[in-house]
Protein backbone atom coordinates (compact mmCIF):
# COMPACT_ATOMS: atom_id res chain seq x y z
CA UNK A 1 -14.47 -11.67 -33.86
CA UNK A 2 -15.45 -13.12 -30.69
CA UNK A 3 -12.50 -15.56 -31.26
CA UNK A 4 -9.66 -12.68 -30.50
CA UNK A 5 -10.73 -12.94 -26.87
CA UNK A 6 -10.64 -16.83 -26.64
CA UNK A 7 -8.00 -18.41 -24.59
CA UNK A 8 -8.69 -21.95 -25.97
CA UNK A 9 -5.77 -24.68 -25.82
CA UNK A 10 -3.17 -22.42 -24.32
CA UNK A 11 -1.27 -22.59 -20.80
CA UNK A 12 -1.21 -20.09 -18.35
CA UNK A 13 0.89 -20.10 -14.97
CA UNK A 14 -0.43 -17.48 -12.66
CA UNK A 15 1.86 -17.44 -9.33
CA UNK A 16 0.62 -16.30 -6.05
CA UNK A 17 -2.67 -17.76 -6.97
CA UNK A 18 -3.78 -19.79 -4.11
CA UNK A 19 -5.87 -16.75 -2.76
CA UNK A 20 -7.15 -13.03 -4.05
CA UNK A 21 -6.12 -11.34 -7.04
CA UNK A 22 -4.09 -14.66 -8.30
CA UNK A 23 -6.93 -16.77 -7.85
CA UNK A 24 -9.78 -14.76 -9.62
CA UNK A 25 -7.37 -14.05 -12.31
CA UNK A 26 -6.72 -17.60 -12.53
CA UNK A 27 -10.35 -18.35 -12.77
CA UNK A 28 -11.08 -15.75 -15.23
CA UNK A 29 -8.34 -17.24 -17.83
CA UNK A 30 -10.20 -20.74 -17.08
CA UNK A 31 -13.24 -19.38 -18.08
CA UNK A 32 -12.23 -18.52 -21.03
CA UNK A 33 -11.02 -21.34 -22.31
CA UNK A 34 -7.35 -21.93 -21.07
CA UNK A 35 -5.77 -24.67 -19.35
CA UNK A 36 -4.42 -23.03 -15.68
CA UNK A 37 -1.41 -23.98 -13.56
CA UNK A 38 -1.67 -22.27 -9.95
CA UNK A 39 1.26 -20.99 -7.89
CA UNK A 40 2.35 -19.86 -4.18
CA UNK A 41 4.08 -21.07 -1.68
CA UNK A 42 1.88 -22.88 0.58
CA UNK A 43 1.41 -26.52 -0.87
CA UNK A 44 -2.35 -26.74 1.49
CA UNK A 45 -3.22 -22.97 -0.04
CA UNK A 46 -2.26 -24.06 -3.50
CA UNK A 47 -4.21 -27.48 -3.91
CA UNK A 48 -7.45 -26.06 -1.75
CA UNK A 49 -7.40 -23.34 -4.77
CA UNK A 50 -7.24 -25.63 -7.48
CA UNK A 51 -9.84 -27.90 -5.87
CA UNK A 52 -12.19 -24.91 -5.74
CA UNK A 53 -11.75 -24.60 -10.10
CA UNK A 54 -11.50 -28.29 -10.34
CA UNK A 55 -15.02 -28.60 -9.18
CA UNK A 56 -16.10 -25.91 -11.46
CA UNK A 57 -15.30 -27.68 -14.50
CA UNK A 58 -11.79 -26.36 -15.19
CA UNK A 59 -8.21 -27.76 -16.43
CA UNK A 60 -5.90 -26.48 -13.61
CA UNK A 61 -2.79 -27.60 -11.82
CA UNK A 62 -0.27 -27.04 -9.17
CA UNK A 63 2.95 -26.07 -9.27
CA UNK A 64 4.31 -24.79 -5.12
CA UNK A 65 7.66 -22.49 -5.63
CA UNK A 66 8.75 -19.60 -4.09
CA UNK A 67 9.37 -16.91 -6.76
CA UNK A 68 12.14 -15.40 -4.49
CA UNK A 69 14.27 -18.24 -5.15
CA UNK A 70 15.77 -18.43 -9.19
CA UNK A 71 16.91 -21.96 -9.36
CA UNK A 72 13.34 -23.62 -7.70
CA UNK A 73 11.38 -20.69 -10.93
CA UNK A 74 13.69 -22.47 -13.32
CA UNK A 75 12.91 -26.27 -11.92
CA UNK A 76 9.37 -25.70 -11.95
CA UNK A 77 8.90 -23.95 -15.53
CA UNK A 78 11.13 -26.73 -16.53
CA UNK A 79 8.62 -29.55 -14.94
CA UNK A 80 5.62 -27.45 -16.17
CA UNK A 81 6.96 -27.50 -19.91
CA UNK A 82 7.85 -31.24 -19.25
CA UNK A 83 4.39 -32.29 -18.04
CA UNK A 84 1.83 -30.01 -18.76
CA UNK A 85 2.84 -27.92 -22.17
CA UNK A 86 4.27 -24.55 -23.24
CA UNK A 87 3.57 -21.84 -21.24
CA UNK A 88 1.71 -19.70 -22.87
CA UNK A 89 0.48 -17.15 -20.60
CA UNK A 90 2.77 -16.01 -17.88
CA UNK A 91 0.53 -13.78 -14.63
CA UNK A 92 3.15 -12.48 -12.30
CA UNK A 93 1.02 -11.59 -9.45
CA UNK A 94 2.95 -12.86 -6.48
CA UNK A 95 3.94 -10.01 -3.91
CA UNK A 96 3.52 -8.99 0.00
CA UNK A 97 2.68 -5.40 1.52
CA UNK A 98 3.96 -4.73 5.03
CA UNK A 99 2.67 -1.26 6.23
CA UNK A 100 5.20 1.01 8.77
CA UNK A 101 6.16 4.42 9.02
CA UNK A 102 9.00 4.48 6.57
CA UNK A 103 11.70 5.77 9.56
CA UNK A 104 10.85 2.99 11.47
CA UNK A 105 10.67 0.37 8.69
CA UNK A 106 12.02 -2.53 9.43
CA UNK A 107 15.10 -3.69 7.14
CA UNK A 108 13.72 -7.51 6.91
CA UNK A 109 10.41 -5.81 5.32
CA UNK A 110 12.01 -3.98 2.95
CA UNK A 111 14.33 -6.85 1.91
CA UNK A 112 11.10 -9.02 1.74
CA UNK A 113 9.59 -6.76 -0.49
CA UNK A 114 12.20 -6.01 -3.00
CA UNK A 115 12.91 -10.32 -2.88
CA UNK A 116 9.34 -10.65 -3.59
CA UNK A 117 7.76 -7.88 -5.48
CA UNK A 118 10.43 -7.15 -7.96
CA UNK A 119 13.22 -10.36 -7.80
CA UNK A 120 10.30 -12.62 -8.04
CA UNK A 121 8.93 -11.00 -11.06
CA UNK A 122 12.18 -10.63 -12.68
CA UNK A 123 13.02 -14.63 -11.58
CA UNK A 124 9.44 -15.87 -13.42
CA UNK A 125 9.43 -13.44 -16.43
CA UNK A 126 13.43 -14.61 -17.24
CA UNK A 127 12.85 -18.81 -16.90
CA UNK A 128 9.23 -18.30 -18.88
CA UNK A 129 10.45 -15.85 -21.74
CA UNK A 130 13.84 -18.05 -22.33
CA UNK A 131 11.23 -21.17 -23.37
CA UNK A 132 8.99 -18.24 -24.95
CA UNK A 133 11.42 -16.61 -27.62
CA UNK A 134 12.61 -19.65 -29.36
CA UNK A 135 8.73 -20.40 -29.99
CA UNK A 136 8.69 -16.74 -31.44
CA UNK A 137 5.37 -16.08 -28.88
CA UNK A 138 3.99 -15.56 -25.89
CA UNK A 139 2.19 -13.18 -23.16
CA UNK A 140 3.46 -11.81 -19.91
CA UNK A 141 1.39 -9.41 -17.67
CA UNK A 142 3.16 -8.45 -14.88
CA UNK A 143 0.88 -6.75 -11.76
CA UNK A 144 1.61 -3.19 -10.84
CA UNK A 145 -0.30 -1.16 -9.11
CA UNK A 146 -1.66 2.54 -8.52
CA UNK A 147 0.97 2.64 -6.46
CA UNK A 148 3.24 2.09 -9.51
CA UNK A 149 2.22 5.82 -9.80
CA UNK A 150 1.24 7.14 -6.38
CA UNK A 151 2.58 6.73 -2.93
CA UNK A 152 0.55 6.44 0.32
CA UNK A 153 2.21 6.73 4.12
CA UNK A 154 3.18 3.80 5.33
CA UNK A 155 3.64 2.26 2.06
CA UNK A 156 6.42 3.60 0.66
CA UNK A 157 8.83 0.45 0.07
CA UNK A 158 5.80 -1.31 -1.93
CA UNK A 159 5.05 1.94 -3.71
CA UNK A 160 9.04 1.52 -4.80
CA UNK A 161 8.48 -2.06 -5.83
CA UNK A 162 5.38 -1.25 -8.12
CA UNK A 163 7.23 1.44 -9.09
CA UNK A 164 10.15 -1.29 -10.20
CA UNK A 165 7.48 -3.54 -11.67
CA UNK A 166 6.19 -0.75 -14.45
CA UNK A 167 9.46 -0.19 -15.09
CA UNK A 168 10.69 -3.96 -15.26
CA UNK A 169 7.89 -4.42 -17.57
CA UNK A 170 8.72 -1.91 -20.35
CA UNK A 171 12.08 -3.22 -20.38
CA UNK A 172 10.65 -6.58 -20.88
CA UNK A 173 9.41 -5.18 -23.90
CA UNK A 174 12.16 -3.26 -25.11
CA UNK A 175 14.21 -6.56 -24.91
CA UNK A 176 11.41 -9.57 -26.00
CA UNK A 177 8.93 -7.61 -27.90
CA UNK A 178 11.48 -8.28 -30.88
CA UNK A 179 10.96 -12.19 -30.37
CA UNK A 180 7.00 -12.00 -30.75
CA UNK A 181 6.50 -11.50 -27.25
CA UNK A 182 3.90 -9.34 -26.07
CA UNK A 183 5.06 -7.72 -22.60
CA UNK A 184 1.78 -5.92 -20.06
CA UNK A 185 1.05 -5.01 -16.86
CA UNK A 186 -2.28 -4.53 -14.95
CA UNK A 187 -2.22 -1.62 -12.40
CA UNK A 188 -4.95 -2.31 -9.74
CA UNK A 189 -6.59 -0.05 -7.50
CA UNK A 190 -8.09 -0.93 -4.42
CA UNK A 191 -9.75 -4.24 -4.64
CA UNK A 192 -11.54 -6.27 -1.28
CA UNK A 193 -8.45 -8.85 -1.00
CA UNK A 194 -6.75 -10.76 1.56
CA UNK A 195 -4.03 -8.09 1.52
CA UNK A 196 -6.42 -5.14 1.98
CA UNK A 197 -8.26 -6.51 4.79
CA UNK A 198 -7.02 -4.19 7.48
CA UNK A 199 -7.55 -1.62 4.77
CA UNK A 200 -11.64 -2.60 4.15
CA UNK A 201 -11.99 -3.05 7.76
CA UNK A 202 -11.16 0.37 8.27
CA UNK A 203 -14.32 2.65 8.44
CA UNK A 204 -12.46 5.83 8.22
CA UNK A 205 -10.33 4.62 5.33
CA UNK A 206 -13.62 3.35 3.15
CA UNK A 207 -15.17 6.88 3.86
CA UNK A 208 -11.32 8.47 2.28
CA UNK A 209 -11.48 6.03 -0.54
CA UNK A 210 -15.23 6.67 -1.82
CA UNK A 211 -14.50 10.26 -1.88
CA UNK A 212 -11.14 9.92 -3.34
CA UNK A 213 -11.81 7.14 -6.34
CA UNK A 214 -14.33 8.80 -8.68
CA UNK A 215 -16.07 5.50 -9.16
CA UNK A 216 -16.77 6.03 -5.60
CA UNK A 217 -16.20 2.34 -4.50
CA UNK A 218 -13.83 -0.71 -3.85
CA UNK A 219 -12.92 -2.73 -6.25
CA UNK A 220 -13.98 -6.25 -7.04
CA UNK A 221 -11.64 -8.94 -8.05
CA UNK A 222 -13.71 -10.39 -10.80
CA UNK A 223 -13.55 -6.64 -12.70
CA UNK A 224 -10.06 -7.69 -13.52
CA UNK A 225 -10.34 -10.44 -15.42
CA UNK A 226 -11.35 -8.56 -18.74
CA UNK A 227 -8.50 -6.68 -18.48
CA UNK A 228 -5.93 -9.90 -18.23
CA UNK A 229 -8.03 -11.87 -21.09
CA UNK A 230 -7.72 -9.00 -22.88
CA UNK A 231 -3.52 -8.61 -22.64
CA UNK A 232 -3.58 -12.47 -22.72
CA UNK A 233 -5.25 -12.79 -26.02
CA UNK A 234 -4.77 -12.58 -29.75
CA UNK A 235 -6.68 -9.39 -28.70
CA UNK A 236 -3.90 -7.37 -27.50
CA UNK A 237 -1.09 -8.85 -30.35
CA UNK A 238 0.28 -5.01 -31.06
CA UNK A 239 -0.07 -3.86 -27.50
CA UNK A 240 3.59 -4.11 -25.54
CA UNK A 241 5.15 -2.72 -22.48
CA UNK A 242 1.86 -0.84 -21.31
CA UNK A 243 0.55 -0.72 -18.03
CA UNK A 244 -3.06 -1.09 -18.24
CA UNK A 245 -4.64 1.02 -14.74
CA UNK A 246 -8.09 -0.80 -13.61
CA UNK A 247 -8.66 1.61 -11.27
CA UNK A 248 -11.89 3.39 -10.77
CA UNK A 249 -10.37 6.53 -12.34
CA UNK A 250 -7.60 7.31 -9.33
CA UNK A 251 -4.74 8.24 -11.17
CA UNK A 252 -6.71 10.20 -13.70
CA UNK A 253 -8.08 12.53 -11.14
CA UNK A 254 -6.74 14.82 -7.92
């Protein structure tokens, strides 16, 4: 039974995984067995990354795209297919947080995180599901948030985004489910990343957050991973369009 959970001889592409969530998630799906290509933006960021799992043993590659832009997505799923294999396992983790008072929000911010958050997920999951449904297979898990469900001050455009990314991802389903596609997304809470560091530096914060998660903690990146083998295995083969909250217990409590 052990065997539903192995990720043996399939491809995953996991973009913005030169650094924090994208990375340990990229290392997790190593682990168990499948061959890794790593995304972002940053061509130095990128090959440092895979030069960390290298060393460790793993199959992983680069691939440096910006998920903003459609035709460079389509190029490099194209080269991907061409070089490496079939995708197998798609990780849409790429996105940005800018934090503002939503009055004063700045219009570039909000453009940068609809282009990024949402655009980027919708750009990935459409070039890596047209290769997916003439196979008749293959796993997407899209990464929401608890602010897919929540909202926080200051945070309101990324709230929106998440928002758009549950959403986006039951769609998914309703439209590729049909083609033996099995659509996810993994809600985080608040995890120690490079996008939370103002966040974990903040004393007064980390007191509001053990009081208000009933776990009573932070999250750690490598508590993920179980939850993305899990939607990228033969594991999760009739689970589609849910969004799976690793969270501490934050939305299930007030």
């Amino acid at each position: 039974m052990h065997n539903l959970f192995s990720l043996a001889g399939r491809r995953a592409l996991v973009t913005g995984s030169g650094q924090g969530i994208g990375f340990g998630l990229a290392r997790g799906l190593a682990e168990h067995g499948a061959t890794v290509v790593l995304n972002g933006r940053t061509q130095e960021k990128v090959e440092r990354a895979v030069d960390t799992l290298s060393a460790e043993g793993h199959a992983v590659h680069a691939s440096v795209f910006d998920v903003t832009d459609a035709a460079s997505v389509a190029s490099a799923v194209e080269k991907i297919e061409a070089e490496i294999g079939a995708i197998d396992i798609l990780i849409s983790n790429a996105g940005v947080q800018f934090r503002a008072p939503l009055e004063d929000f700045p219009d570039d911010k909000w453009q940068l995180l609809l282009q990024t958050n949402v655009t980027g997920v919708f750009n990935v999951g459409k070039a890596v599901a047209k290769r997916m449904i003439p196979r008749g297979r293959g796993k997407i898990i899209n990464i929401a948030s608890v602010m897919s469900e929540l909202a926080r001050a200051t945070i309101a455009p990324y709230s929106a985004t998440k928002g758009a990314v549950r959403n986006l991802t039951r769609g998914m389903c309703a439209d590729w489910a049909k083609h033996g596609l099995q659509i996810n997304a993994i809600a985080p809470g608040f995890f120690r990343t490079e996008l939370n560091t103002a966040l974990s530096e903040d004393a007064k914060f980390n007191t509001w957050l053990d009081q208000r998660t009933p776990a009573g903690r932070w999250g750690e990146v490598p508590e993920l991973v179980g939850a993305a083998v899990f939607l990228a295995s033969d594991a999760s083969s009739f689970v589609n369009g849910h969004v799976l909250y690793v969270d501490g217990g934050m939305t299930a409590s007030v």
